[in-house]
Each structure stands twice: as structure tokens, then as C-alpha cells.
Protein backbone atom coordinates (compact mmCIF):
# COMPACT_ATOMS: atom_id res chain seq x y z
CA UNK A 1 40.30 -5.32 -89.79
CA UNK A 2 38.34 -2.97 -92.34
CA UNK A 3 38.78 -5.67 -95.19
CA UNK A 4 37.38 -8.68 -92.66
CA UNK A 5 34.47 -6.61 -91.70
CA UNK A 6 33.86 -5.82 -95.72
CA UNK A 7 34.04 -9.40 -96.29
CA UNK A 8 31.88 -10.11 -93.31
CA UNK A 9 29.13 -8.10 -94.37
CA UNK A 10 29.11 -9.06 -98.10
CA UNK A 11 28.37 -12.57 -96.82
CA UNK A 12 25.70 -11.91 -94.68
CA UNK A 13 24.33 -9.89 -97.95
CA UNK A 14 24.74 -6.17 -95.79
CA UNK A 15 26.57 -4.50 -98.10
CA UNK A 16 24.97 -1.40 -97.77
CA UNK A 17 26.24 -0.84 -94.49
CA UNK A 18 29.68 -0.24 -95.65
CA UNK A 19 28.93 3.15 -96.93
CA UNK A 20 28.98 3.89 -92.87
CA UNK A 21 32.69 3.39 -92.57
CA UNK A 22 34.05 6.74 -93.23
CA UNK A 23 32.71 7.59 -89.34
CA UNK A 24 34.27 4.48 -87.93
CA UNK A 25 37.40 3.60 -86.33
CA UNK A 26 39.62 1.06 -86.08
CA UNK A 27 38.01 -0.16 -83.08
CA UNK A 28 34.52 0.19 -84.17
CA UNK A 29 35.60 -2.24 -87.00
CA UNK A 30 37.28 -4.67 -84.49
CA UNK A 31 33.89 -4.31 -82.18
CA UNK A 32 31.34 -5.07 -85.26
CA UNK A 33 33.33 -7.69 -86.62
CA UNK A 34 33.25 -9.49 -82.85
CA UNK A 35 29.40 -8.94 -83.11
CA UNK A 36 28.96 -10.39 -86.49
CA UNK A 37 31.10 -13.65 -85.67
CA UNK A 38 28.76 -14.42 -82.89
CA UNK A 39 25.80 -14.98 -86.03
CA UNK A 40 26.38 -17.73 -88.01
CA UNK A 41 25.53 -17.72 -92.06
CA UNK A 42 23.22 -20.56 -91.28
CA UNK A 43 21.41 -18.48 -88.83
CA UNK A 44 21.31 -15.38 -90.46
CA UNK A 45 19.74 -16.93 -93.75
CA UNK A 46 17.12 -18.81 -91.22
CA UNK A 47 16.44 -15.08 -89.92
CA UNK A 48 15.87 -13.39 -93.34
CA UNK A 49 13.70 -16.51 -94.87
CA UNK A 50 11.52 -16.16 -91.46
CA UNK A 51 11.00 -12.18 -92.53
CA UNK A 52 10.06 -12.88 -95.71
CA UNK A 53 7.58 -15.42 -94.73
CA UNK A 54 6.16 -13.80 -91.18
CA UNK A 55 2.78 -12.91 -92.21
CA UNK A 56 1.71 -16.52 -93.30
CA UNK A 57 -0.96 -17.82 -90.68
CA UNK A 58 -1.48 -21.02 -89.00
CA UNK A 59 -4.82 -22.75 -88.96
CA UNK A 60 -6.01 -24.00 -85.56
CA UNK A 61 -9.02 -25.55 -83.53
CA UNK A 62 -10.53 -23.84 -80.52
CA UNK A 63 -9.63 -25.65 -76.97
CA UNK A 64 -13.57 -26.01 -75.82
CA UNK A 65 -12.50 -27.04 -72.06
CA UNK A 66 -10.15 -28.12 -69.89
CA UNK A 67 -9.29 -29.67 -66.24
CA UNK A 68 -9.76 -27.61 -63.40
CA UNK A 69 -7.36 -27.21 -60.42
CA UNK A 70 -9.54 -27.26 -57.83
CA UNK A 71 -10.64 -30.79 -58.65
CA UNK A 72 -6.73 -32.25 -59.13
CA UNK A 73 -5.65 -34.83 -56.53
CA UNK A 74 -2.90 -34.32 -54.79
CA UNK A 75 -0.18 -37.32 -55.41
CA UNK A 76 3.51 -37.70 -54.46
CA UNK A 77 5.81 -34.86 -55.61
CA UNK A 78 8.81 -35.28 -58.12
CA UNK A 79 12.39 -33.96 -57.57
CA UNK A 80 11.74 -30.15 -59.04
CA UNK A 81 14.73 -28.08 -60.28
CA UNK A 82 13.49 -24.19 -60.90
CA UNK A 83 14.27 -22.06 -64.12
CA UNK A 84 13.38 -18.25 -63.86
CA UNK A 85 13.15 -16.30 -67.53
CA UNK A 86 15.06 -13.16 -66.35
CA UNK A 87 16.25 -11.60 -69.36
CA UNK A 88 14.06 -8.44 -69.62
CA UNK A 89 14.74 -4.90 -68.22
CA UNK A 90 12.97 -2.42 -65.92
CA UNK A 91 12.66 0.53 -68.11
CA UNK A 92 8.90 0.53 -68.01
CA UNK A 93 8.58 0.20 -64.37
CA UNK A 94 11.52 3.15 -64.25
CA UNK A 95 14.20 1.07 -63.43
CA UNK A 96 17.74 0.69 -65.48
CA UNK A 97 18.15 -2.39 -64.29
CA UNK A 98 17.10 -5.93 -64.29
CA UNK A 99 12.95 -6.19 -63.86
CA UNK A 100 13.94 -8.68 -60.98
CA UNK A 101 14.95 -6.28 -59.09
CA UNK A 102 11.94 -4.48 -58.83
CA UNK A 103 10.66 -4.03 -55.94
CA UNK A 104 7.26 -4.97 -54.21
CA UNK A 105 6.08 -4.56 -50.96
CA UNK A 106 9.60 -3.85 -50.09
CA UNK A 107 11.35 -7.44 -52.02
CA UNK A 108 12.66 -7.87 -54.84
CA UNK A 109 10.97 -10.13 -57.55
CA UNK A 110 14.55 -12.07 -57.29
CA UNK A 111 13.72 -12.53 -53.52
CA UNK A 112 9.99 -13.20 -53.72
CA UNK A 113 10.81 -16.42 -56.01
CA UNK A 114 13.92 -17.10 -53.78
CA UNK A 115 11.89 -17.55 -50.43
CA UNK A 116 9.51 -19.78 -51.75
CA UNK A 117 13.14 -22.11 -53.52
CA UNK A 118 15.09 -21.62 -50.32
CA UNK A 119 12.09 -23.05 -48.17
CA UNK A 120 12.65 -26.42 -50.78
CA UNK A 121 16.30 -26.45 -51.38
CA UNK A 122 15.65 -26.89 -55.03
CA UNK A 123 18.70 -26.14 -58.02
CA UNK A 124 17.65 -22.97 -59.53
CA UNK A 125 18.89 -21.62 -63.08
CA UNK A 126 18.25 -17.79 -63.87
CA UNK A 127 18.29 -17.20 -67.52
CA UNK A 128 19.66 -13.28 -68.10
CA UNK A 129 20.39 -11.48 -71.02
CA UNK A 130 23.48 -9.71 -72.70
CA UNK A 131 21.72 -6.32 -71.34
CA UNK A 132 21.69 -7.87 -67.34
CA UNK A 133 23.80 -10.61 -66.90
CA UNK A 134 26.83 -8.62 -64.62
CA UNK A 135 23.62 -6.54 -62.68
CA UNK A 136 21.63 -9.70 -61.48
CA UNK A 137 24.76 -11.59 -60.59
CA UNK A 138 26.14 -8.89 -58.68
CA UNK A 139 22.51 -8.18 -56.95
CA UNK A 140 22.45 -11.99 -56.02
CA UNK A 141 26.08 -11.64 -54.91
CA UNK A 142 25.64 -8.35 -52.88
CA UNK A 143 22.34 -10.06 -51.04
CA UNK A 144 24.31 -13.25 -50.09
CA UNK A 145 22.20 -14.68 -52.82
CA UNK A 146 18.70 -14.92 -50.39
CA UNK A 147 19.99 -17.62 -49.06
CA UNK A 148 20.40 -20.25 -51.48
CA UNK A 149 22.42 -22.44 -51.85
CA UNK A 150 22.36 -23.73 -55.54
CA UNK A 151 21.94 -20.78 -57.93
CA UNK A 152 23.49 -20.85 -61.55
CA UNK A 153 23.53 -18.00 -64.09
CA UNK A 154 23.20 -18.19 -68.49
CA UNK A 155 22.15 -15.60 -70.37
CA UNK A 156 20.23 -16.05 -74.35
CA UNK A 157 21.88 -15.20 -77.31
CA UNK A 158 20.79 -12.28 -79.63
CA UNK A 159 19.75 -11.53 -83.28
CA UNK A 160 20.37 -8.26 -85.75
CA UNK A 161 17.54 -6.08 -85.79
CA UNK A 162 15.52 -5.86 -89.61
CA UNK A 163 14.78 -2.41 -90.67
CA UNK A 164 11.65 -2.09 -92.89
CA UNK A 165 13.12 -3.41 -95.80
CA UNK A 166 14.83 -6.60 -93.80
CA UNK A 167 17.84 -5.19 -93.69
CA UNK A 168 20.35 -4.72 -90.63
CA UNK A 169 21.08 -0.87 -89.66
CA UNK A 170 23.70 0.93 -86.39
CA UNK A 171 22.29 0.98 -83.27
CA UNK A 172 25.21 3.15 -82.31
CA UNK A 173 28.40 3.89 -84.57
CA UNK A 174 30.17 0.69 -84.68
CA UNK A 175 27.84 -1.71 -83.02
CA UNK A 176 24.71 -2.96 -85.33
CA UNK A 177 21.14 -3.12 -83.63
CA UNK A 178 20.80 -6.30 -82.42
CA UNK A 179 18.13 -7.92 -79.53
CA UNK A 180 17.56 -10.82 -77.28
CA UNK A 181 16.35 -13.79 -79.32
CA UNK A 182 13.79 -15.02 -77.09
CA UNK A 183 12.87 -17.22 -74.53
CA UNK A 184 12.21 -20.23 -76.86
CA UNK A 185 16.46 -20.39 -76.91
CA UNK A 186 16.25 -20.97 -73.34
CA UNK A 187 17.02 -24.73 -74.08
CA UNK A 188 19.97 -24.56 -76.07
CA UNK A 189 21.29 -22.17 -73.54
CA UNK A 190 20.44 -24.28 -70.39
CA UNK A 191 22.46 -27.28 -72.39
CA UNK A 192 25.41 -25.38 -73.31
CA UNK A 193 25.86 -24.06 -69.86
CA UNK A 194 26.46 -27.19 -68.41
CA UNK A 195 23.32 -26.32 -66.44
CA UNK A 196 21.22 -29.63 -67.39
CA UNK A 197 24.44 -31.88 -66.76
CA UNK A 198 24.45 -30.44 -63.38
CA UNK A 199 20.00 -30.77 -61.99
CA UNK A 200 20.60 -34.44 -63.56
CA UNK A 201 23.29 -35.16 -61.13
CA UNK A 202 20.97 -33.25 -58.43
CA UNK A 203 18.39 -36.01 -59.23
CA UNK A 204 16.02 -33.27 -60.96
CA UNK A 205 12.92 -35.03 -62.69
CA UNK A 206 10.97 -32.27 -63.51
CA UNK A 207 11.90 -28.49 -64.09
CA UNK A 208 9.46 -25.67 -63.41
CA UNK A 209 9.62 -22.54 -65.85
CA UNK A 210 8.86 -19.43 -64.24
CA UNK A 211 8.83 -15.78 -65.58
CA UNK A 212 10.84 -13.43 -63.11
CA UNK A 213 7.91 -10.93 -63.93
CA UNK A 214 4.99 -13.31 -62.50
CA UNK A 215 5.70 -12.90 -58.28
CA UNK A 216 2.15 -15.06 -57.41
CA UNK A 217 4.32 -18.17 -59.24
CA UNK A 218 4.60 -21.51 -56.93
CA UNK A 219 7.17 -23.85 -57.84
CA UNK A 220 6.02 -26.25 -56.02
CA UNK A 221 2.39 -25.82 -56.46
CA UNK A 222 1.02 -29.46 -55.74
CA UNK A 223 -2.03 -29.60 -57.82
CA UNK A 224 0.10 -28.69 -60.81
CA UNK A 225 2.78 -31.35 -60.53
CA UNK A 226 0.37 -34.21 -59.46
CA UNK A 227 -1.61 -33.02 -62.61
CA UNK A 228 1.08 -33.56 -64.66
CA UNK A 229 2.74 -36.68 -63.40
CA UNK A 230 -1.18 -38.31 -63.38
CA UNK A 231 -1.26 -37.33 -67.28
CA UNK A 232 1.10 -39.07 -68.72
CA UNK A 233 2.92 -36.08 -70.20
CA UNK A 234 5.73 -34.39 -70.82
CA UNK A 235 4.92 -30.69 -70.92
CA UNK A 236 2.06 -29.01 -68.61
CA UNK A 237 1.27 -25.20 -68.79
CA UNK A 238 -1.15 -23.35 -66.19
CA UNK A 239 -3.98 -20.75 -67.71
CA UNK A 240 -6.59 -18.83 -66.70
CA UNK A 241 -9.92 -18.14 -68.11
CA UNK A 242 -9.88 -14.57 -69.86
CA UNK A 243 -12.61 -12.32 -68.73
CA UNK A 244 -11.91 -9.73 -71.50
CA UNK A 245 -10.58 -11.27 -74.66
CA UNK A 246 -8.86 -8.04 -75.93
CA UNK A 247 -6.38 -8.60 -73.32
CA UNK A 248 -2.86 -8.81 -74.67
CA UNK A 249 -2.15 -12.64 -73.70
CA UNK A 250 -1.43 -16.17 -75.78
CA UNK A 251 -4.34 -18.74 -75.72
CA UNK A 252 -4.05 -22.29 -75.94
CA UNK A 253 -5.44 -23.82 -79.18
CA UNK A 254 -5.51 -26.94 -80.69
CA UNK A 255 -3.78 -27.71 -83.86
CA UNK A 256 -4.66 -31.37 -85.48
CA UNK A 257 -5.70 -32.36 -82.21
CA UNK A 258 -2.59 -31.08 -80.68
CA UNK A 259 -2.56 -28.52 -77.58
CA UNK A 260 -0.59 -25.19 -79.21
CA UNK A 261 0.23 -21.40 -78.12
CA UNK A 262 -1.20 -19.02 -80.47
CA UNK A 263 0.52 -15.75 -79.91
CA UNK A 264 -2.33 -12.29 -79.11
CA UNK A 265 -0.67 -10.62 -82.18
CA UNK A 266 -1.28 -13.64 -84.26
CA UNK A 267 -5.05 -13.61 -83.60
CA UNK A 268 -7.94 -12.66 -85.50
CA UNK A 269 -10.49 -10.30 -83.66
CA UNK A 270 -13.47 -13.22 -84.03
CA UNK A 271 -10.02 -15.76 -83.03
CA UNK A 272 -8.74 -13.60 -79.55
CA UNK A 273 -13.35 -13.66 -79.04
CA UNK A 274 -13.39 -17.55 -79.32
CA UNK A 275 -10.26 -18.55 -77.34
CA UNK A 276 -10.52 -17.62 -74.05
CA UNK A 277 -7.59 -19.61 -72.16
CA UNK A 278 -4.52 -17.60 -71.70
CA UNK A 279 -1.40 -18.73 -71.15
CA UNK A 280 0.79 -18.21 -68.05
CA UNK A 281 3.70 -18.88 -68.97
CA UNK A 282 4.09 -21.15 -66.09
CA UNK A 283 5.45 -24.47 -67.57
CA UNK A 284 6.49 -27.67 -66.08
CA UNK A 285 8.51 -29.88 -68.07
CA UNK A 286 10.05 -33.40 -68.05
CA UNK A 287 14.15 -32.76 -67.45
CA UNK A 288 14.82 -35.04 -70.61
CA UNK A 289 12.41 -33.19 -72.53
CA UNK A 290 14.65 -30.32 -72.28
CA UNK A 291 18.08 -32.08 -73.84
CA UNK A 292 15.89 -33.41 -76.71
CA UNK A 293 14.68 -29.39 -76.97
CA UNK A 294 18.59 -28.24 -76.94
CA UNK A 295 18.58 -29.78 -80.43
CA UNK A 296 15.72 -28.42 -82.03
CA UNK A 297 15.11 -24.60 -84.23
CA UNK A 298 12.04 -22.90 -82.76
CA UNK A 299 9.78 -21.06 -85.36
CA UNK A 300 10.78 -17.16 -85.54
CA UNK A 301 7.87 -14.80 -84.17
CA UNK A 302 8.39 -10.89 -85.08
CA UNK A 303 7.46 -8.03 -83.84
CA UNK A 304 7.47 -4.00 -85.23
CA UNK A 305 9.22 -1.98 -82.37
CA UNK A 306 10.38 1.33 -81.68
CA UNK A 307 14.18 0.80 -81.35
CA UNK A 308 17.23 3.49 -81.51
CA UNK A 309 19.00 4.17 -84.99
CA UNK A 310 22.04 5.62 -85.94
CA UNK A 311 21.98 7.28 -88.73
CA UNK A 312 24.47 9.98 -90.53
CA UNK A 313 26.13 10.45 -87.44
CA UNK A 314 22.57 11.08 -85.65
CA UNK A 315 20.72 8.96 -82.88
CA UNK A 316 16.73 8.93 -83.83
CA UNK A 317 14.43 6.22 -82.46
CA UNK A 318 12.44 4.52 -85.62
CA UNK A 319 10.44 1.07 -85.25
CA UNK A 320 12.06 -1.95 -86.48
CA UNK A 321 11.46 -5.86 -86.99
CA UNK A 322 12.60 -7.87 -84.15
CA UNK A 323 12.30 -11.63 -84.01
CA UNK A 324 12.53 -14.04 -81.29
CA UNK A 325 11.70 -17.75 -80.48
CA UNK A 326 9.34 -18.21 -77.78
CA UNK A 327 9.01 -20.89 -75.25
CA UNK A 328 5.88 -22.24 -75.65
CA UNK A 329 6.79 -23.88 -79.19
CA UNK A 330 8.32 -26.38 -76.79
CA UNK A 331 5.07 -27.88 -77.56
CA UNK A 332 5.40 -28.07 -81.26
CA UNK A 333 7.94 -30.99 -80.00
CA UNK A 334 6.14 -32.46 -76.87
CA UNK A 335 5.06 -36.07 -77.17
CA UNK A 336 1.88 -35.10 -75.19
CA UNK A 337 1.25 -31.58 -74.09
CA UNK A 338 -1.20 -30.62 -71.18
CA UNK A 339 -3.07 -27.37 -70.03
CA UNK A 340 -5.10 -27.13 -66.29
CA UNK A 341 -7.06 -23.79 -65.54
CA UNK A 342 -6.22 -21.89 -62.48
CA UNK A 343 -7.93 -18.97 -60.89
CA UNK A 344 -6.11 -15.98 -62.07
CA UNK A 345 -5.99 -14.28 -58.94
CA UNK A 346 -3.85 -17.59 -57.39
CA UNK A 347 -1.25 -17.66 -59.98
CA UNK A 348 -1.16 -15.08 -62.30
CA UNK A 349 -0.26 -11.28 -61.44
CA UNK A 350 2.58 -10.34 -64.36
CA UNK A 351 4.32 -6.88 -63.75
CA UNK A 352 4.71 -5.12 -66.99
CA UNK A 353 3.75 -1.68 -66.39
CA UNK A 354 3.45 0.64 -63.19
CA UNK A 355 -0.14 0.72 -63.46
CA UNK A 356 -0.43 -2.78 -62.25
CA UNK A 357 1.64 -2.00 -59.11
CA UNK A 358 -1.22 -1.71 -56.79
CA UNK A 359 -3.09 -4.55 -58.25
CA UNK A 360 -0.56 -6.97 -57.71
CA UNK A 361 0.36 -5.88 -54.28
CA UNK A 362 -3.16 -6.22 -53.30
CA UNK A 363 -3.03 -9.96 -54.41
CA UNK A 364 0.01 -10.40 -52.89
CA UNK A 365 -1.23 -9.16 -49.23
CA UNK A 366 -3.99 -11.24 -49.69
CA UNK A 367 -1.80 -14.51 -50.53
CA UNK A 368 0.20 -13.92 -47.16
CA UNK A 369 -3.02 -13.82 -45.49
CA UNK A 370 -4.34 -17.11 -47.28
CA UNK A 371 -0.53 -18.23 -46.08
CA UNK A 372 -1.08 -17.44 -42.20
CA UNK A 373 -4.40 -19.05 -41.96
């Protein structure tokens, strides 16, 4: 086992790493070796090109305007099939488990997004992660799954961690640091599941993406369908209007005439002043879109982030390199993508930190409210 994980490494070019094995075991070997088998040489040389390469920027063109909702007609509704992003934990909310779970107002976000599918019927797909798969099955399981009746689970892939010299290092002995790739693998995923197979025989036209993190998100909105079956596309996303444009969020650019995502950490200072639509992360998009997406290798985005290291037999928390593919390169691939502008307040509350609990409860008192009369 020793010698396979020797060769293993010396592939993937991680030699160093070997100088680690006089702490490990025979089943640390066995465990690492398991991990590295899951990355393929292809991939990993994809990963380390993409490091090299990450601070190279991308021109773009301002998006001067677009549609509003509040002037969309309202036209018949396709056959919608549901996708909730549900891969991230609820550390910073102070939580160990999944950030669907969370609660608000006494429900879960899991249940706040079931109500509004149970009330349609529709397929839904939760996309987990290594970190939460068994948790949100078993909270689905243990709540009679809120009463739906079509519910399937996948969870993304991962990728090794970089150090600061692009190198892999131990997260723990025997186990390298590794993290979710990101959303943007979402397609693959849903393919290889069998989950695409399966809204196709369900009759599903159109699939709604919605992050678990977002509770004001409507599935079915009506405005936001009949926008994008009237435009003759394939993707639609939902933004707002930014009111202060240091605000951590993508905007939607153009890039040779074509409607992009440029990520916050991408941006200039005078570029995050000058592009004020933000992106949702609300997408609807055509169901054969998606099996075209399946086969196609999103860009790599990183990120420097604290992370745990083992090191000489110590645990010490250093920042790393992280990458992951995001979702909204869908549009790289779209034959026409589409953006309509939405008051925040209606469809955008994201929970990412405590000190947005009361906010977003607010808002969501108020949209019962607007619900009752």
C-alpha cells in the first residue's frame, strides 16, 4: 500500500509529501490512496495550470439596463423541476450541520423551500456535499421529508487544497486537504446521478436553480418564467440593483455582447462602482441545456482561505488556495443568456452570517403578510 501511494503521489508531481510517512499507518496509506484515486491526472494538471494562470483578468462591457419585473406579462407556465445548491455548512450561523437546517422563524431553510414545492408537486434535486450528504438525508428522512413526494439526493465532487506554493499539504494525518469543487459541477453531478434521466421522464421543461441559503426564493415565480419562455432563451438569472457597490456580490456584465458573471473578487474598485446588477443566484434553465452542460469544463475560480494544516504532527490553521467552478459560467455556454431586475426585498435575502438573522426574518413576516392579503 506504501509503494502505491509513493507512486501515486510522484504522478500527481507531490513528492514532497512523502517525507510525512514515518507518522502514518497502514491505514492512513490505504485512506490517502482512496482519496487520490477519486482525482484524475487529467484533472489534477487542469487544477495546477488554472493556479498558475489565476490572476489573468477578463475584459468586459458594462450591462447599462435591463427588463424590469414589474412590467413582465404573465404567460402560460412550463413543467418546472426544482434544484436546491445545498452543499455548504452552518458553522457561521453556529451550526455543525447542514446551513439548511437552519432555522428561521421556527423552519428550517429545507422546509421553507419545501412548502412552497409541495404546494406544486414539482421533482426536486438537492445537491449536498461530501461534508452533509448522510445529515440532510437523514433530516429529510426524520421529517417525513415535508411532505414531498419526489425528492432525490447528489452530492459535488471535491479538489486538493494548494498551499502557497501550489502544492497539496495534510489536512489531518493521512487524509490530504481537499474542498468542495463548486457549484459550477452541479451539472455533471445532476447527469451522473441519473437525476436528469429521471425530471425528463417527469415531463420537466425547465429547471429552477435555487441556493438553500436564499429562503425569499419562488420557484414558481410567474413573471420570471413567462420572462424567459417570451425571450427566446435558454438561461435566465434574477438581480437586483445594488445600492452600495462595495457589497460582496457578482454583477452581470457583458462580454462581446454576451451577458456574463463577473465574480466581486474579480472586480476593480472603479469596475464593482460601474456595475451595479448583482446576481442572485436564482437561475432558470432549459432541461436540455443542462445535458449539453454535463459535458463541458467550467473555468477554475480561486480563492485564499483560512483552512486547517497538519503539520509535524501539529494541527495549525494557515490560509490556502481553494478553487471551485461556479454556476454561473453556465453562461459561457448558453446560446442566449437573459437577466430581469427584481426588487431585492421580493427575492433576495441570503443567510450567510448571524447578523442578517433579523433582517431576513423581518422580510420574511412581511412576505406572509403580502401572502394573506
Amino acid at each position: 500500500m506504501r509503494n502505491k501511494l509513493v507512486d501515486s503521489l510522484s504522478w500527481c508531481g507531490q513528492e514532497h509529501l512523502i517525507d510525512d510517512f514515518v507518522a502514518m499507518n497502514e491505514s492512513d496509506f490505504a485512506r490517502c490512496l482512496q482519496q487520490i484515486q477519486q482525482w484524475s491526472l487529467e484533472l489534477v494538471s487542469e487544477q495546477k495550470r488554472s493556479w498558475q494562470t489565476r490572476r489573468s483578468s477578463v475584459a468586459f462591457e458594462s450591462l447599462a439596463d435591463c427588463p424590469n419585473s414589474h412590467e413582465q406579462p404573465i404567460s402560460a407556465q412550463p413543467r418546472i423541476g426544482v434544484l436546491i445548491l445545498a452543499g455548504g455548512q452552518g458553522s457561521r450561523l453556529g451550526i455543525s450541520g447542514p446551513k439548511g437546517c437552519f432555522p428561521l422563524l421556527g423552519k428550517s431553510l429545507f422546509e421553507r423551500h419545501a412548502e412552497k414545492i409541495r404546494a406544486k408537486q414539482a421533482p426536486l434535486a438537492i445537491m449536498t456535499s461530501s461534508l452533509n450528504y448522510r445529515e440532510t438525508v437523514a433530516f429529510f428522512e426524520s421529517n417525513c421529508s415535508f411532505g414531498l413526494q419526489d425528492v432525490t439526493f447528489f452530492s459535488q465532487k471535491t479538489l486538493p487544497l494548494f498551499d502557497e506554493s501550489g502544492r497539496w499539504f495534510w489536512e489531518e494525518c493521512g487524509r490530504i486537504a481537499e474542498g468542495a469543487d463548486g457549484n459550477g459541477s452541479v451539472f455533471q453531478s445532476f447527469l451522473q446521478a441519473g437525476i436528469w434521466n429521471h425530471f425528463i421522464q417527469k415531463g420537466v421543461e425547465l429547471v429552477h436553480i435555487v441556493p438553500v441559503d436564499n429562503p425569499l426564493a419562488d420557484p414558481f415565480d410567474p413573471a420570471f418564467l413567462s420572462f424567459h419562455q417570451a425571450g427566446g432563451g435558454d438561461l435566465s438569472v434574477k438581480c437586483f440593483r445594488l445600492a452600495d457597490p462595495e457589497e460582496s456580490a457578482g454583477r452581470l456584465v457583458l462580454q462581446k455582447s454576451k451577458l456574463m458573471i463577473a465574480e466581486f473578487a474579480e472586480l476593480t474598485d472603479e469596475q464593482r462602482h460601474i456595475n451595479l446588477f448583482a446576481n442572485t443566484g436564482l437561475l432558470a434553465i432549459d432541461i436540455h441545456l443542462m445535458r449539453d452542460l454535463a459535458n463541458k469544463t467550467f473555468p477554475l475560480h480561486w480563492a485564499w482561505r483560512p483552512t486547517t494544516h497538519w503539520e509535524n504532527g501539529m494541527v495549525c490553521k494557515k490560509n490556502s488556495w481553494k478553487a471551485e467552478r461556479f454556476i454561473v459560467d453556465a453562461l459561457l455556454y448558453a446560446n442566449k443568456g437573459r437577466t430581469i431586475c427584481y426588487p431585492r426585498g421580493e427575492c433576495y435575502a441570503p443567510l450567510k452570517e448571524k447578523s442578517s438573522i433579523a433582517q431576513i426574518e423581518h422580510l420574511l413576516n412581511r412576505e406572509s403578510v403580502n401572502r394573506i392579503y
